[in-house]
C-alpha atoms as a PDB file:
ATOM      1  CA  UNK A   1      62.280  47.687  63.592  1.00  0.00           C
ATOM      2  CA  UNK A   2      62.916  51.664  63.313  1.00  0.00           C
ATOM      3  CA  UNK A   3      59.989  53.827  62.260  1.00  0.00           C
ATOM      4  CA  UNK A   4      61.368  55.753  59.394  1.00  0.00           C
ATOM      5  CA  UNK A   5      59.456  59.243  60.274  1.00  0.00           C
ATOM      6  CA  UNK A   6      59.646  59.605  63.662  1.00  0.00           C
ATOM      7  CA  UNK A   7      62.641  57.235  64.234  1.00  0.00           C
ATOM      8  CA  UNK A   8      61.529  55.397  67.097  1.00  0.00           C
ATOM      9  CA  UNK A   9      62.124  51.243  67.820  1.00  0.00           C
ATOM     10  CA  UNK A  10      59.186  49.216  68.078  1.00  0.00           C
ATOM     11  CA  UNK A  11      58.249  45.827  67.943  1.00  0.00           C
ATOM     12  CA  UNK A  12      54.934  44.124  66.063  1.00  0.00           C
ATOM     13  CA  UNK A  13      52.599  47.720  66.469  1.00  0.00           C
ATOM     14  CA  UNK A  14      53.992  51.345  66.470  1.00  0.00           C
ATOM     15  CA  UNK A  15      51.849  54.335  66.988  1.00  0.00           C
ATOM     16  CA  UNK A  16      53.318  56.901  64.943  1.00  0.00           C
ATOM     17  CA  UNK A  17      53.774  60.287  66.482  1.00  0.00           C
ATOM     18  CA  UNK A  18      54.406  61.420  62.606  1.00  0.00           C
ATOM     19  CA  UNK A  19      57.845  63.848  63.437  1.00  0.00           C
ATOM     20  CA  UNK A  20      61.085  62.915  64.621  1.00  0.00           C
ATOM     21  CA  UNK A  21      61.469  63.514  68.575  1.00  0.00           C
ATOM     22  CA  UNK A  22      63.401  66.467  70.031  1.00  0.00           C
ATOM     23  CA  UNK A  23      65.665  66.281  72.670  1.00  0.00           C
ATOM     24  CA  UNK A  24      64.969  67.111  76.140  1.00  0.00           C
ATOM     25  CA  UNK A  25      65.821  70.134  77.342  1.00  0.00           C
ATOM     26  CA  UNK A  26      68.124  68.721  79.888  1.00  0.00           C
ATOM     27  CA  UNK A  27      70.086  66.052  77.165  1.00  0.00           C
ATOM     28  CA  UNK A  28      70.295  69.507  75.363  1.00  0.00           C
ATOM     29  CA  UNK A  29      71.814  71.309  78.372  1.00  0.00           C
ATOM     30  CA  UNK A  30      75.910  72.255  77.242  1.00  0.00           C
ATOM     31  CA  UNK A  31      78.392  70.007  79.614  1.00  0.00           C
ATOM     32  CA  UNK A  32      80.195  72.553  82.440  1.00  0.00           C
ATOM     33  CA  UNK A  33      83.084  74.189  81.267  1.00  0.00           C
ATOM     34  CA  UNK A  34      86.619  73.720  83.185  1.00  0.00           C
ATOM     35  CA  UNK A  35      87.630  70.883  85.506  1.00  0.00           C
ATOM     36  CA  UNK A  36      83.879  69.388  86.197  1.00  0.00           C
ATOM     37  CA  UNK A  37      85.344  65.528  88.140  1.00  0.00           C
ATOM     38  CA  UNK A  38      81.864  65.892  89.935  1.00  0.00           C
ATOM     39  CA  UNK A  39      79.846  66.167  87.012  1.00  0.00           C
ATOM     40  CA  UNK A  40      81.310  63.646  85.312  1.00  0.00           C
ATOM     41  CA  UNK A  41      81.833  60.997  88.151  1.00  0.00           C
ATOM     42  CA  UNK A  42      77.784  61.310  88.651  1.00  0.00           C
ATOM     43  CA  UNK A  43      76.877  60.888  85.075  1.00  0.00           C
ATOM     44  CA  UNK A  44      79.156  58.164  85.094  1.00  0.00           C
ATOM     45  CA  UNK A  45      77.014  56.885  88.137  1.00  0.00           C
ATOM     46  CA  UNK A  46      73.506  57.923  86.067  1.00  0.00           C
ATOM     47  CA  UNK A  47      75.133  55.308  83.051  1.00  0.00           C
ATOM     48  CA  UNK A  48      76.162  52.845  85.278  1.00  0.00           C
ATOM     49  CA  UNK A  49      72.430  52.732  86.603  1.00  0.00           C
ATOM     50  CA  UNK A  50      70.574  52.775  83.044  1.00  0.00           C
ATOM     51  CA  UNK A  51      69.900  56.170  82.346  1.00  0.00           C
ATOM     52  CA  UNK A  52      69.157  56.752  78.450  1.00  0.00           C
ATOM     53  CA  UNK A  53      69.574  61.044  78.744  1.00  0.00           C
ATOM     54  CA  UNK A  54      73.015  59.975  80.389  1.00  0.00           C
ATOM     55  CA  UNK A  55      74.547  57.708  78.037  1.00  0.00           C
ATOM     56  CA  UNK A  56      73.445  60.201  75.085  1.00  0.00           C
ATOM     57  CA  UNK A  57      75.237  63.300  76.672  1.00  0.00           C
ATOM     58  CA  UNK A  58      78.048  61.312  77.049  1.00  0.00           C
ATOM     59  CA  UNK A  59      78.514  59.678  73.827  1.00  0.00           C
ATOM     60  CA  UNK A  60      78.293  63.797  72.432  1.00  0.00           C
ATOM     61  CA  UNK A  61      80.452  65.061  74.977  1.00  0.00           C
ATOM     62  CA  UNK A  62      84.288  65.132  73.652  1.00  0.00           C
ATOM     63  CA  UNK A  63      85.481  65.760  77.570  1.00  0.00           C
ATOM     64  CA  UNK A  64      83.796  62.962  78.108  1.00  0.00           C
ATOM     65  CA  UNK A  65      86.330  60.500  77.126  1.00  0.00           C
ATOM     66  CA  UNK A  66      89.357  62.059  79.236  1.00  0.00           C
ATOM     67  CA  UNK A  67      87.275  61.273  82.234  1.00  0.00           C
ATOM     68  CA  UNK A  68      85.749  58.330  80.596  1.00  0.00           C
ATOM     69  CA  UNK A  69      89.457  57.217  80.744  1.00  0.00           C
ATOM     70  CA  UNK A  70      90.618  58.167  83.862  1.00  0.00           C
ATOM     71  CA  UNK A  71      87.399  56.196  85.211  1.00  0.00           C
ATOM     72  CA  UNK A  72      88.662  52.984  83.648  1.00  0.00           C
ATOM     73  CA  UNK A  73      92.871  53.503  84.341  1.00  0.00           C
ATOM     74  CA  UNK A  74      91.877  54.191  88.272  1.00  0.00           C
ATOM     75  CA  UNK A  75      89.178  51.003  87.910  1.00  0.00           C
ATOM     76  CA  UNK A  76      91.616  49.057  85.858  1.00  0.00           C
ATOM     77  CA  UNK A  77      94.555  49.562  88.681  1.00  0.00           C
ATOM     78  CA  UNK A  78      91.905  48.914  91.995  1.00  0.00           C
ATOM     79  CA  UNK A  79      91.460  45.500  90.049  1.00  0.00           C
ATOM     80  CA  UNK A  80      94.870  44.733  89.201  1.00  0.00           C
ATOM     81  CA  UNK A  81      95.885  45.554  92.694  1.00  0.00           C
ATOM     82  CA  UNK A  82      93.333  42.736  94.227  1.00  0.00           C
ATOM     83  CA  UNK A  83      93.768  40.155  91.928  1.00  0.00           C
ATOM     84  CA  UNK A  84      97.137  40.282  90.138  1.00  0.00           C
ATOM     85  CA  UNK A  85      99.619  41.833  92.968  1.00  0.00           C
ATOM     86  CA  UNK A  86      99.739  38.980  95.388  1.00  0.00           C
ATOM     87  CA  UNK A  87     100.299  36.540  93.150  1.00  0.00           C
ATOM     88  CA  UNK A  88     103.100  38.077  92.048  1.00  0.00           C
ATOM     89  CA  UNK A  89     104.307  38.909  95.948  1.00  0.00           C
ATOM     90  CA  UNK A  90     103.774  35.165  96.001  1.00  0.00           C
ATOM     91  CA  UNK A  91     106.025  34.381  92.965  1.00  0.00           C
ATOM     92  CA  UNK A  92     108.559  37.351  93.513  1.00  0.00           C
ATOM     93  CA  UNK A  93     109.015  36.719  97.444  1.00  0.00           C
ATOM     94  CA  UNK A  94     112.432  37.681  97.193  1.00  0.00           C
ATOM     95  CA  UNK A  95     113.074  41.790  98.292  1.00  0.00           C
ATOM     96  CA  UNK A  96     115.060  44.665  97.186  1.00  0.00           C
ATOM     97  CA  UNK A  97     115.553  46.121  93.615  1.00  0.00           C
ATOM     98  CA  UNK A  98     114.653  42.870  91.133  1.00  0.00           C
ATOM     99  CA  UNK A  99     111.301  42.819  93.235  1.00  0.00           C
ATOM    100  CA  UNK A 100     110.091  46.302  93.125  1.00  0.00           C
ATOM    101  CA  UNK A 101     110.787  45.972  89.125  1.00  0.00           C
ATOM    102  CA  UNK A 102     109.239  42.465  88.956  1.00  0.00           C
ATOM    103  CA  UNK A 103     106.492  44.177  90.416  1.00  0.00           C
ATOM    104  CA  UNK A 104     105.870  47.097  88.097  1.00  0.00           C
ATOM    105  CA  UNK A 105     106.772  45.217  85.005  1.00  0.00           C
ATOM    106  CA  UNK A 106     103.680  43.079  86.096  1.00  0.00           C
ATOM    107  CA  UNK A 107     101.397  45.433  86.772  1.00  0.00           C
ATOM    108  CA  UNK A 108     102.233  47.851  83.497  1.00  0.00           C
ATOM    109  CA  UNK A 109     101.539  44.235  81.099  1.00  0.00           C
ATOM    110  CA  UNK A 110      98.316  43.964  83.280  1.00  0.00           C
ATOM    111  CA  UNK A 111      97.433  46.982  82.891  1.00  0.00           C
ATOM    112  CA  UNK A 112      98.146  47.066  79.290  1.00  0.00           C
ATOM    113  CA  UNK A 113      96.217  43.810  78.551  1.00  0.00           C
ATOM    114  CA  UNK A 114      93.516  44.956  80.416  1.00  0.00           C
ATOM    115  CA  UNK A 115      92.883  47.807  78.130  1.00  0.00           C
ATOM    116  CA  UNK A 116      93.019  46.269  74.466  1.00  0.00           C
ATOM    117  CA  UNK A 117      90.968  42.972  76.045  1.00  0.00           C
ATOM    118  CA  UNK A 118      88.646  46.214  76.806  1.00  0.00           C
ATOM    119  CA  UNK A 119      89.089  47.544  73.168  1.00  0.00           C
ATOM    120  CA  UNK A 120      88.849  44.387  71.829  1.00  0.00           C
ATOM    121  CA  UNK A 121      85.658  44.386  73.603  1.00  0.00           C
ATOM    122  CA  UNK A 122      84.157  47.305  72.796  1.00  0.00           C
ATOM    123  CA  UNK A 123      84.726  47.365  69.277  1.00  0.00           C
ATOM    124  CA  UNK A 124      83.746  43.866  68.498  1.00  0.00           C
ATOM    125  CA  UNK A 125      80.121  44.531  69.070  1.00  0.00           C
ATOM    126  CA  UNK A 126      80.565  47.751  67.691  1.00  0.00           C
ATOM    127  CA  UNK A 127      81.353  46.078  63.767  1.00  0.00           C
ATOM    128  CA  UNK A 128      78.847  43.482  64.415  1.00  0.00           C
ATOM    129  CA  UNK A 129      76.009  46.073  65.665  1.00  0.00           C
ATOM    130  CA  UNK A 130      77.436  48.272  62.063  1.00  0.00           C
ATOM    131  CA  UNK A 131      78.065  45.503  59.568  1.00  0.00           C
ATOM    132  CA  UNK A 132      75.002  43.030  60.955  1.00  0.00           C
ATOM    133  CA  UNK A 133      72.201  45.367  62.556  1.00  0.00           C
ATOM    134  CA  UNK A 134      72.610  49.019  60.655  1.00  0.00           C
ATOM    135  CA  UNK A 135      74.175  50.629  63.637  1.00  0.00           C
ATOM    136  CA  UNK A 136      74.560  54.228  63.452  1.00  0.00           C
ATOM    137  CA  UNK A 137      77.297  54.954  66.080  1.00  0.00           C
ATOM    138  CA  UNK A 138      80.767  55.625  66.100  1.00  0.00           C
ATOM    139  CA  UNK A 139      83.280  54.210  68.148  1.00  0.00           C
ATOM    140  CA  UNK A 140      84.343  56.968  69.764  1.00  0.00           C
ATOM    141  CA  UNK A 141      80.759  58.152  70.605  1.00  0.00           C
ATOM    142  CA  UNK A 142      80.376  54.645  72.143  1.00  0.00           C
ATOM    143  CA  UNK A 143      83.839  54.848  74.072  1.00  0.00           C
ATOM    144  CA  UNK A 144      83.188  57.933  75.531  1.00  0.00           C
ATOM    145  CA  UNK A 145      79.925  56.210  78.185  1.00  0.00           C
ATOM    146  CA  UNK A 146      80.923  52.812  78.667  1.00  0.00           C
ATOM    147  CA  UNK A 147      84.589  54.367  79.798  1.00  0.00           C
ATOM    148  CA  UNK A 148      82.756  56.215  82.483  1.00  0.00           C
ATOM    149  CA  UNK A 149      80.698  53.175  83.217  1.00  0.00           C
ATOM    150  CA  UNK A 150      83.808  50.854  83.229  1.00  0.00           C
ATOM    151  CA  UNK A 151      83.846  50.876  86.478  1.00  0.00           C
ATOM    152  CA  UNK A 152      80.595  48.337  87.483  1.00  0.00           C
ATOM    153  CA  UNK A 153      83.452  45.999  86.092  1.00  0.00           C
ATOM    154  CA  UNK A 154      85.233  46.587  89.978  1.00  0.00           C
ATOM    155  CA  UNK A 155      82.038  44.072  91.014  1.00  0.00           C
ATOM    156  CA  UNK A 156      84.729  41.170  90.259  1.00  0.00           C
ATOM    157  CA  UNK A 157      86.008  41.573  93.657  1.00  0.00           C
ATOM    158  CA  UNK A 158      83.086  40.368  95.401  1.00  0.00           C
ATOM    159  CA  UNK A 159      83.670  36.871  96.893  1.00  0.00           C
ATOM    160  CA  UNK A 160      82.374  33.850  95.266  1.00  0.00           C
ATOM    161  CA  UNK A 161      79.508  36.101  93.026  1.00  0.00           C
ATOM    162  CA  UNK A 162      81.811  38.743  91.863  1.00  0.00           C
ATOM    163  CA  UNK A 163      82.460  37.677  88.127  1.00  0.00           C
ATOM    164  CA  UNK A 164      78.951  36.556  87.363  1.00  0.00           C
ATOM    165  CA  UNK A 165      77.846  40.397  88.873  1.00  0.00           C
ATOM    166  CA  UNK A 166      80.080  42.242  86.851  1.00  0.00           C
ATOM    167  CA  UNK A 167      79.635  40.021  83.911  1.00  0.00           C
ATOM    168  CA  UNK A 168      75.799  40.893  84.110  1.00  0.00           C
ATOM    169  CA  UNK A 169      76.318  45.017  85.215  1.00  0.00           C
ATOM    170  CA  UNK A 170      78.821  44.948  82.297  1.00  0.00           C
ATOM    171  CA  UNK A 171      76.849  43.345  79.797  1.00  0.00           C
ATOM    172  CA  UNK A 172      73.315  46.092  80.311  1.00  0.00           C
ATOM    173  CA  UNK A 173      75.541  48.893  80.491  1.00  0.00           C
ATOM    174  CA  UNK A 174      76.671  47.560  77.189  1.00  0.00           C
ATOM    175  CA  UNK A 175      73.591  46.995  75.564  1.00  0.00           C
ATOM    176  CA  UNK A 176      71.747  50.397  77.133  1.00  0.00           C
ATOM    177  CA  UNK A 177      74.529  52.162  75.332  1.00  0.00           C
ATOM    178  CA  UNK A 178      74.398  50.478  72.466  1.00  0.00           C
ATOM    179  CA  UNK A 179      70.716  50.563  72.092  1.00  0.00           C
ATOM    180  CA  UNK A 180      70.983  54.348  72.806  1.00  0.00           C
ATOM    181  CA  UNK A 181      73.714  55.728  70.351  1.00  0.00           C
ATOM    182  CA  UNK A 182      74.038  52.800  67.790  1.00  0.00           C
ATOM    183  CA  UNK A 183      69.768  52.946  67.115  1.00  0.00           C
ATOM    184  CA  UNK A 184      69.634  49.353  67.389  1.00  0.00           C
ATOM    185  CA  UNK A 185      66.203  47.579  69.188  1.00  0.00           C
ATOM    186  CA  UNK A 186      66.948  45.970  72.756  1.00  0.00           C
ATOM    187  CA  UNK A 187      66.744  42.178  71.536  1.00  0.00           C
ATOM    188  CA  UNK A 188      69.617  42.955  69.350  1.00  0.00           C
ATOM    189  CA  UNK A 189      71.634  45.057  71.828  1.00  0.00           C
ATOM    190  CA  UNK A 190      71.292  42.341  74.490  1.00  0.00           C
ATOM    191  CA  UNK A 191      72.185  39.262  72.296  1.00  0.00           C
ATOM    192  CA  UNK A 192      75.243  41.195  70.922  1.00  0.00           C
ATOM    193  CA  UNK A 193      76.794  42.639  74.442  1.00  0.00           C
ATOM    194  CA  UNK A 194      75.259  39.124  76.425  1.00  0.00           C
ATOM    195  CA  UNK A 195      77.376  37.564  73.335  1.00  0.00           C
ATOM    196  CA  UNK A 196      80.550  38.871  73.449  1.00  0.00           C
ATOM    197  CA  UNK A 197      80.711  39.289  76.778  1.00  0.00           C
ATOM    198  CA  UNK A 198      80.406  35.379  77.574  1.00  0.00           C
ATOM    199  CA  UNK A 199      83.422  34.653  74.954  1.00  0.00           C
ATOM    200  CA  UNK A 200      85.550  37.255  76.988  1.00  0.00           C
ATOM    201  CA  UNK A 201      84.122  35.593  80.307  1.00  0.00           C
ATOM    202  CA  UNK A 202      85.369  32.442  78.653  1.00  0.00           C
ATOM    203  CA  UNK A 203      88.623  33.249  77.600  1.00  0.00           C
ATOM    204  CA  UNK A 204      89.167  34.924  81.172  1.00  0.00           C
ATOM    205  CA  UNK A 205      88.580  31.590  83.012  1.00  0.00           C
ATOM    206  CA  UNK A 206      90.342  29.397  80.586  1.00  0.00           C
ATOM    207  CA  UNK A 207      93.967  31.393  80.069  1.00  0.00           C
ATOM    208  CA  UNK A 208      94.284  31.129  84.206  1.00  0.00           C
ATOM    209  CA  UNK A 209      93.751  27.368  83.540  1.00  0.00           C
ATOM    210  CA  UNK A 210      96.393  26.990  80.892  1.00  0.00           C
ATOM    211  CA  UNK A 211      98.988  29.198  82.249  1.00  0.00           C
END
């Protein structure tokens, strides 16, 4: 439940500080001007590692996304370049011209699919946190910290353990952001990202099996 006069979550007993809080001086604080990569890659680092001032910056911060996206691209291509590239050196083993387009063909559907399964993602539990739980977010403002945090996603590359850690870093950056800039409670944030993130774990084991 949200306390309608100072706005914040609580569960069965709220202690009402009777006006709505102000932001910190620091979430207040204007983003750098110019090329900032540093400033960027460590709040991207400060979301990845739960940090509620972080993902609110971010989701207010229009820069945000254009290094929210080169975050996930440069992720996206690390993981594409374990996983996907030698099987296809495996299935393409023959060289010269046909391979080196084989190869690129592959990787630009890879990396395509990649990003609308991410889309797809994101902006599932965005309706459901809208149409279900009165979420107050916009897409965009979500977009723009779970880009940037994308990159706890790379965790797939562990041995043996890599899925399940990603799946679980994924899933609370999902519902830290979501509880942050949607205004939805925790429960609700978890069971929405821990939801839709086991149908995509799903669907990402049972394609390989079928194809």
């Amino acid at each position: 439940m949200k306390c309608d006069v100072c706005g914040q979550e609580y569960g069965l007993a709220h202690h009402c500080a009777g006006v709505a809080p102000t932001m910190t001086q620091e979430e207040a604080a204007p983003p750098p001007s110019g090329f900032a990569p540093g400033y960027y890659l460590g709040l991207a680092f400060d979301i990845a590692r739960w940090d509620d001032v972080s993902i609110r910056r971010a989701s207010r911060d229009s820069t945000a996304g254009y290094y929210g996206a080169l975050v996930w691209a440069v992720s996206a291509v690390v993981i594409l370049l374990s996983t996907a590239l030698p099987g296809m050196l495996r299935a393409m083993p023959v060289p010269g011209p046909a391979l080196v387009f084989g190869l690129v063909v592959g990787m630009t559907v890879g990396f395509v699919f990649i990003g609308i399964a991410a889309f797809i993602q994101i902006g599932l539990c965005h309706l459901i946190a809208k149409w279900f739980f009165g979420g107050k977010g916009t897409l965009v403002g979500i977009l723009r910290p779970l880009l940037l945090a994308w990159f706890v996603n790379v965790l797939i590359l562990i041995p043996i353990v890599g899925p399940l850690a990603a799946g679980i870093a994924w899933a609370a950056v999902l519902m830290l952001v979501f509880e942050e800039v949607e205004g939805i409670d925790r429960l609700r944030a978890f069971l929405i990202a821990a939801g839709i993130n086991f149908c995509f774990l799903v669907l990402q084991f049972e394609i390989p099996m079928r194809h």
